[in-house]
PDB file of N, CA and C in Angstrom:
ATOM      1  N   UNK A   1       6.820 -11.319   9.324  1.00  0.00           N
ATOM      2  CA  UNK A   1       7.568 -11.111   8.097  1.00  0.00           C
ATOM      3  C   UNK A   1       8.626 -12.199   7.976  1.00  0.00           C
ATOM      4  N   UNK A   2       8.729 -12.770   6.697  1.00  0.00           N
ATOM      5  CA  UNK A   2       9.645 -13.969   6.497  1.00  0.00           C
ATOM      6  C   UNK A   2      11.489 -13.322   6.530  1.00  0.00           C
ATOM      7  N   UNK A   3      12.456 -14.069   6.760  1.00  0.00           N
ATOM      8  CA  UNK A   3      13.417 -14.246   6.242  1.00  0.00           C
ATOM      9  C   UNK A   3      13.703 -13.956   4.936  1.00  0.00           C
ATOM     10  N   UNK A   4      14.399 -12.916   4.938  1.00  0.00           N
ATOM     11  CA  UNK A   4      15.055 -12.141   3.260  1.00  0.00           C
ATOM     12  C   UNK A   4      16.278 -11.880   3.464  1.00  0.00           C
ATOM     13  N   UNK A   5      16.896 -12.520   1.880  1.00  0.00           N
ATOM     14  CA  UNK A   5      18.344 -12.791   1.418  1.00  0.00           C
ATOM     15  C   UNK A   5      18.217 -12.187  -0.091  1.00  0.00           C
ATOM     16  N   UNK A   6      19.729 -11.590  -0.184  1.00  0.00           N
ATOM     17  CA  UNK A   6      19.522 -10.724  -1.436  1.00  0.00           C
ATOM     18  C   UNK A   6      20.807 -11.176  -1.733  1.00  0.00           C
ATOM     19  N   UNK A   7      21.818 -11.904  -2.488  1.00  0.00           N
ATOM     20  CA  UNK A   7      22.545 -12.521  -3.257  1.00  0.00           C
ATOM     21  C   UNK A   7      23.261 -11.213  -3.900  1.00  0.00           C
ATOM     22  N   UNK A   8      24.466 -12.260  -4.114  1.00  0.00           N
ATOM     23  CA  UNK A   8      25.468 -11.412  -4.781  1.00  0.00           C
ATOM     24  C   UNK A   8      24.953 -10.547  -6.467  1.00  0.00           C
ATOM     25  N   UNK A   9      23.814 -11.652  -6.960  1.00  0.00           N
ATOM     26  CA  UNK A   9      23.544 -11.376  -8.430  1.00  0.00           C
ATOM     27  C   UNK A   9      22.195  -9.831  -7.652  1.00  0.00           C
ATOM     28  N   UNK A  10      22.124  -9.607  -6.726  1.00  0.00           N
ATOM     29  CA  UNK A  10      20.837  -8.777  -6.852  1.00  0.00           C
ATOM     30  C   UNK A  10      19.677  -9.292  -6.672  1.00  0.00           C
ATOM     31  N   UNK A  11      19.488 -10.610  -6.213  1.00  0.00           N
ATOM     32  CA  UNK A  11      18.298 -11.115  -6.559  1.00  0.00           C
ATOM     33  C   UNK A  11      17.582 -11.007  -4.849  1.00  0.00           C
ATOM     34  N   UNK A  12      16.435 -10.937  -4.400  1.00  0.00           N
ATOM     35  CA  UNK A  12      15.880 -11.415  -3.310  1.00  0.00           C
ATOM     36  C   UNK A  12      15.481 -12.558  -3.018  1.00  0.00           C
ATOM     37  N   UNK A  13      14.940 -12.959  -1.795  1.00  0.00           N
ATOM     38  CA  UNK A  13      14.793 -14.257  -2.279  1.00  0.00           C
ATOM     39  C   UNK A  13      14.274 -14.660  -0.279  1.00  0.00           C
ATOM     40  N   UNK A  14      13.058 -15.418  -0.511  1.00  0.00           N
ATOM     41  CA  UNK A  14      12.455 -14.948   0.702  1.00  0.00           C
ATOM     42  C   UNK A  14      12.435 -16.897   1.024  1.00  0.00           C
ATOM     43  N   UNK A  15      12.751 -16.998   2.802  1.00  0.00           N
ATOM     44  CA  UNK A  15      13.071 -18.500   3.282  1.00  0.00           C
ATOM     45  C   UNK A  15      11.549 -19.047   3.637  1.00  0.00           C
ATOM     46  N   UNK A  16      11.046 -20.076   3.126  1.00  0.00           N
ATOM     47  CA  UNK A  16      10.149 -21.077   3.593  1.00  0.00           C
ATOM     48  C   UNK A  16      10.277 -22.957   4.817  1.00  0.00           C
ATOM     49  N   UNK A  17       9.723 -22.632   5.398  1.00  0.00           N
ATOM     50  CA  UNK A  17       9.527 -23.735   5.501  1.00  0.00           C
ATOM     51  C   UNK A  17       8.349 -24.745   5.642  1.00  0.00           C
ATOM     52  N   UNK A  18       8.709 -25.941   5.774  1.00  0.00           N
ATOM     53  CA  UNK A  18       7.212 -27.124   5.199  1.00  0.00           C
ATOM     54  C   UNK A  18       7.500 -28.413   5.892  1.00  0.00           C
ATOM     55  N   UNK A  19       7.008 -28.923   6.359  1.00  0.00           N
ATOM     56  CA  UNK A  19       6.446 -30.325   7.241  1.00  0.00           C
ATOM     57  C   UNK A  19       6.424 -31.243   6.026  1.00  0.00           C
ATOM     58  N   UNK A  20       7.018 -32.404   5.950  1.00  0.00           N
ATOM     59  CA  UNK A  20       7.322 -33.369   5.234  1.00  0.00           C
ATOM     60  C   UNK A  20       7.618 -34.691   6.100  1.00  0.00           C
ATOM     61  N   UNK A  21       6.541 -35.627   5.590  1.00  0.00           N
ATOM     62  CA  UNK A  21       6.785 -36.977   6.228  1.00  0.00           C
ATOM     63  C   UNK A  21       7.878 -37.552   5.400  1.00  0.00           C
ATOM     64  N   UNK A  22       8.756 -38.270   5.893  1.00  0.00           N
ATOM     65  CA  UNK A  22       9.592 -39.382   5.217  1.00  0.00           C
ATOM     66  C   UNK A  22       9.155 -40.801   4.756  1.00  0.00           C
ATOM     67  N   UNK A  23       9.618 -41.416   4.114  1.00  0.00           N
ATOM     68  CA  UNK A  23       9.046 -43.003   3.842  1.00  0.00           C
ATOM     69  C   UNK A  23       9.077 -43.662   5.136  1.00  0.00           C
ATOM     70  N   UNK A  24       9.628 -43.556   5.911  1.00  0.00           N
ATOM     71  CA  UNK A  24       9.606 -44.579   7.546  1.00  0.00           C
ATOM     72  C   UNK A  24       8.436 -43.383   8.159  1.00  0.00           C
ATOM     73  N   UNK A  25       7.798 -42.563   7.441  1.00  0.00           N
ATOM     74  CA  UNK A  25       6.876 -42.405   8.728  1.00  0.00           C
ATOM     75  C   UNK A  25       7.407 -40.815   9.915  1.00  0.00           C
ATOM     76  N   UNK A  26       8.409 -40.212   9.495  1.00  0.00           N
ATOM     77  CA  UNK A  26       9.170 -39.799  10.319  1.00  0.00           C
ATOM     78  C   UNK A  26       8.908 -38.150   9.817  1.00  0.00           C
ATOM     79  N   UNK A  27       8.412 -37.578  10.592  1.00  0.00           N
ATOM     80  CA  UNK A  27       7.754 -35.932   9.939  1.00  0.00           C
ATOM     81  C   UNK A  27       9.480 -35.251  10.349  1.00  0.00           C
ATOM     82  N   UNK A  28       9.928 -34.499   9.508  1.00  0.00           N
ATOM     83  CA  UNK A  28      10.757 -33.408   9.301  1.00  0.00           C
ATOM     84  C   UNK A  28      10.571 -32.273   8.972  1.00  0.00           C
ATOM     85  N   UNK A  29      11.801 -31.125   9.220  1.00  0.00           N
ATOM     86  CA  UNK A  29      10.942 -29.462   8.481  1.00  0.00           C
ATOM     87  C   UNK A  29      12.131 -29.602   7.753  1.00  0.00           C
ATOM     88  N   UNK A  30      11.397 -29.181   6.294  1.00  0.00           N
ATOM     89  CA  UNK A  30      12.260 -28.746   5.312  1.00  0.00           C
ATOM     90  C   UNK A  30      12.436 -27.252   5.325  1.00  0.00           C
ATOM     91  N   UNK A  31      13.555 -26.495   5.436  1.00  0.00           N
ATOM     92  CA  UNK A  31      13.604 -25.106   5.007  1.00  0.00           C
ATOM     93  C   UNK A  31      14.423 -24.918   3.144  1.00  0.00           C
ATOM     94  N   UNK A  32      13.539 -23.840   2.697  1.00  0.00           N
ATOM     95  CA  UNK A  32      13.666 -23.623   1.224  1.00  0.00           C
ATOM     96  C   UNK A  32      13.233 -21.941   0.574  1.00  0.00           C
ATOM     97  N   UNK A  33      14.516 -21.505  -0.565  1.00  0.00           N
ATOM     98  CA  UNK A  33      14.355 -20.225  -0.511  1.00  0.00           C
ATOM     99  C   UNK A  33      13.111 -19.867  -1.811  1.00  0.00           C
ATOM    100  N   UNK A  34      12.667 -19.144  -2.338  1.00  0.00           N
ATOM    101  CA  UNK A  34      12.038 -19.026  -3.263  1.00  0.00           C
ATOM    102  C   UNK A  34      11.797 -17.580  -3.677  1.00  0.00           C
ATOM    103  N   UNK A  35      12.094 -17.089  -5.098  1.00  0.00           N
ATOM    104  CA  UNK A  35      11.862 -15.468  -5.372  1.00  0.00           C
ATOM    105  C   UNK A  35      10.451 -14.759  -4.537  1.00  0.00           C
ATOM    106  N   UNK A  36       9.266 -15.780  -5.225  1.00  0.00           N
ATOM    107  CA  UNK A  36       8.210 -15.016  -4.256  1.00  0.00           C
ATOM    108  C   UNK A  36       7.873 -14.848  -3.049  1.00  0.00           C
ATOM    109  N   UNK A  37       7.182 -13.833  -3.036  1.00  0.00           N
ATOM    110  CA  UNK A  37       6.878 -13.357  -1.355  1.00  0.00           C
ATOM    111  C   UNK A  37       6.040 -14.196  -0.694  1.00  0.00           C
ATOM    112  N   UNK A  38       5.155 -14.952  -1.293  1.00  0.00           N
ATOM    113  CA  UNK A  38       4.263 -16.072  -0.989  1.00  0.00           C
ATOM    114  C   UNK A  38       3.894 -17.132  -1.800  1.00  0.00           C
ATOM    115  N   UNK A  39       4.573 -17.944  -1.536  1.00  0.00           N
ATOM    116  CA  UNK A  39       4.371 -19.648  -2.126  1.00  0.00           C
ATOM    117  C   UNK A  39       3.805 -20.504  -1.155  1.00  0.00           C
ATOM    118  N   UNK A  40       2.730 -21.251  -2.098  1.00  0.00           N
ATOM    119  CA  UNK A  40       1.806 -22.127  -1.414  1.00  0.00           C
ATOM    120  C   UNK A  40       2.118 -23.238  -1.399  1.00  0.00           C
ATOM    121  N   UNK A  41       3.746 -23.681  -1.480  1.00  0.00           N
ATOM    122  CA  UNK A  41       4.536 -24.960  -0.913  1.00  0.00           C
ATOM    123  C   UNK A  41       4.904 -24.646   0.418  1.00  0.00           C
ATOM    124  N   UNK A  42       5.179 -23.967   1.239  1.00  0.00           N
ATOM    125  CA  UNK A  42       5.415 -23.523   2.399  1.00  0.00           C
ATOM    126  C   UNK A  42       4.665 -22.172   3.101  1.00  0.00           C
ATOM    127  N   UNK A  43       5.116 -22.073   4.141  1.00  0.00           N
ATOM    128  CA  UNK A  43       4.783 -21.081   5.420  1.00  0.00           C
ATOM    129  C   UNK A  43       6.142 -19.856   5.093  1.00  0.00           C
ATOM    130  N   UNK A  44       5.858 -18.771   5.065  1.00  0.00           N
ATOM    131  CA  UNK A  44       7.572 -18.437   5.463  1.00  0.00           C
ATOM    132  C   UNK A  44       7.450 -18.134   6.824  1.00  0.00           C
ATOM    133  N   UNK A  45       9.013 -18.166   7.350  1.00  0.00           N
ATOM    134  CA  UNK A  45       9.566 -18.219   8.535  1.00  0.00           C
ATOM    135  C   UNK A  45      10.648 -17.150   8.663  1.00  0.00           C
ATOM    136  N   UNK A  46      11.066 -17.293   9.359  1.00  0.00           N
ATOM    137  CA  UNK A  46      12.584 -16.593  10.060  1.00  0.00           C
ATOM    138  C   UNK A  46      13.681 -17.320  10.206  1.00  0.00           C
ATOM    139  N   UNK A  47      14.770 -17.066  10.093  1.00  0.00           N
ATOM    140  CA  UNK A  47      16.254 -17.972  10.107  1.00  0.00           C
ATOM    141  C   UNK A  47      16.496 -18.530  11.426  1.00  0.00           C
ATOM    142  N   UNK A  48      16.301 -19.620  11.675  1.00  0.00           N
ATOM    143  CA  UNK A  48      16.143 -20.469  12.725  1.00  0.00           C
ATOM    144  C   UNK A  48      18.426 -19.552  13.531  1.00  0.00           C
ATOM    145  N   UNK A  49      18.256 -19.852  14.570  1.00  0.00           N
ATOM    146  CA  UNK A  49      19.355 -19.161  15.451  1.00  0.00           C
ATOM    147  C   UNK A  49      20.287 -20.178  15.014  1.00  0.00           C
ATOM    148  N   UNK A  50      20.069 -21.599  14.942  1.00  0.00           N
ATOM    149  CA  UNK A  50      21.154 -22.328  14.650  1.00  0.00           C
ATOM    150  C   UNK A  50      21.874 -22.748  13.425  1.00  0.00           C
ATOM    151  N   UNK A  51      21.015 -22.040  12.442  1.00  0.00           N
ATOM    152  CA  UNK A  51      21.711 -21.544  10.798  1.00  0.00           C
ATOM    153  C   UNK A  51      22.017 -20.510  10.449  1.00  0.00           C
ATOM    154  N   UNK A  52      22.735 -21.021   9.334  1.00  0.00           N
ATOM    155  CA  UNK A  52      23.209 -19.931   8.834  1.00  0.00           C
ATOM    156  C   UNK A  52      22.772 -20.417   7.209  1.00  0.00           C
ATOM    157  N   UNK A  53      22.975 -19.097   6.390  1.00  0.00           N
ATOM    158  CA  UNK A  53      22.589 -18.929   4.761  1.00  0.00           C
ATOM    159  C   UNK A  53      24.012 -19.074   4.168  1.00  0.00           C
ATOM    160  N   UNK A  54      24.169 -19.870   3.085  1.00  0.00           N
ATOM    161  CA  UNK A  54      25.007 -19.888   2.354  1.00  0.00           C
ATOM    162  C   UNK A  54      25.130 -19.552   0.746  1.00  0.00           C
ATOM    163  N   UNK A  55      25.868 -19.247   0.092  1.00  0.00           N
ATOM    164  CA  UNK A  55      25.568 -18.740  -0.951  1.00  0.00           C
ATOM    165  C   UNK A  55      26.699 -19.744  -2.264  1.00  0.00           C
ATOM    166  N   UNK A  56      26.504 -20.510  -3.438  1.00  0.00           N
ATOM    167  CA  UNK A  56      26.736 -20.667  -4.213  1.00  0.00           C
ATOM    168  C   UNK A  56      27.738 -19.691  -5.105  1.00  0.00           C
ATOM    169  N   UNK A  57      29.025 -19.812  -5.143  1.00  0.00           N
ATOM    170  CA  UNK A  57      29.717 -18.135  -5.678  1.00  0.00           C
ATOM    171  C   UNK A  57      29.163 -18.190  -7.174  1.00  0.00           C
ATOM    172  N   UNK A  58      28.874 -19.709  -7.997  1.00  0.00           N
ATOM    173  CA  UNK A  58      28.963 -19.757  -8.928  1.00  0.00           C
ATOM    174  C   UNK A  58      27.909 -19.336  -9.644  1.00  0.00           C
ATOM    175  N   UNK A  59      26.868 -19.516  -9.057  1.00  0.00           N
ATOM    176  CA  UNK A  59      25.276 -19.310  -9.798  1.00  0.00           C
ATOM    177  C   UNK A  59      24.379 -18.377  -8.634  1.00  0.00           C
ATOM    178  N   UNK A  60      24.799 -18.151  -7.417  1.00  0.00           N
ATOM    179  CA  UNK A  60      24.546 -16.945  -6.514  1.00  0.00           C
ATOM    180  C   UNK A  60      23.072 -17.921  -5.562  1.00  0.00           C
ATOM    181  N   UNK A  61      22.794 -19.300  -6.033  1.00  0.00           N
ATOM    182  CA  UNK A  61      21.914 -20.207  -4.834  1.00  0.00           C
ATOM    183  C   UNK A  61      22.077 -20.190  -3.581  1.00  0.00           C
ATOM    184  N   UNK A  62      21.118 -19.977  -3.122  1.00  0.00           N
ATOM    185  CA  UNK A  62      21.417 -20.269  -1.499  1.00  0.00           C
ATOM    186  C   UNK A  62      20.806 -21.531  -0.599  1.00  0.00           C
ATOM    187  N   UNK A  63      21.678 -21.833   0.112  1.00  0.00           N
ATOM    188  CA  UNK A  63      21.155 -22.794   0.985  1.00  0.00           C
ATOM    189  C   UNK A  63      21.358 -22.514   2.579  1.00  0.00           C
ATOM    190  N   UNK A  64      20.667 -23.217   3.295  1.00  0.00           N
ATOM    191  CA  UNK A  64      20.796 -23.201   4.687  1.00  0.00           C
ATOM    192  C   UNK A  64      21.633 -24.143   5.238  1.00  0.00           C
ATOM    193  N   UNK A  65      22.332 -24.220   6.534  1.00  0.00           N
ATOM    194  CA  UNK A  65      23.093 -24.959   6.881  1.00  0.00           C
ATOM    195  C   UNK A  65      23.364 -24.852   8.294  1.00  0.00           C
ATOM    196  N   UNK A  66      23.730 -25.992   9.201  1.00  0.00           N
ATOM    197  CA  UNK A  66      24.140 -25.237  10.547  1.00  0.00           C
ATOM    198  C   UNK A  66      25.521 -24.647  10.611  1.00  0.00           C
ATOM    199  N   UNK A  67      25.328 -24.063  11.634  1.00  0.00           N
ATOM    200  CA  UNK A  67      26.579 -23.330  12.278  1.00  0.00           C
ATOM    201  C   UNK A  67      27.193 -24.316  13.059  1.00  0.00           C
ATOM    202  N   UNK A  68      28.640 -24.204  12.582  1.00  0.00           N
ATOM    203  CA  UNK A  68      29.487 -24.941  12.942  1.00  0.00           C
ATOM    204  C   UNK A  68      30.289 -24.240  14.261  1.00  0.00           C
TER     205      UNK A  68
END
């Protein structure tokens, strides 16, 4: 079962992530939230231990970030 975040507006909102090469060649994981339960831009996952979710006060977006 993926990673679920439910925002100040009410909304859910389930975490993906996806394998992305860079222009030098250099594979990275992107993590990314999305309303549906299954999107075929990513895998969903679980909240990696060394992030944390952040939330936008203004428009209720979330992003990931490390822990400081």
């Amino acid at each position: 079962m993926a990673y679920q975040h439910t925002n100040s507006k009410g909304v859910t909102y389930y975490l993906y992530k996806s394998e992305v090469t860079l222009r030098g060649g250099k594979p990275q994981t992107i993590f990314f939230f999305a309303k549906t339960s299954n999107n075929p831009k990513g895998t969903p996952t679980d909240l990696p231990a060394d992030r944390e979710v952040r939330e936008n006060p203004r428009n209720g977006f979330l992003t990931i970030s490390k822990k400081k």
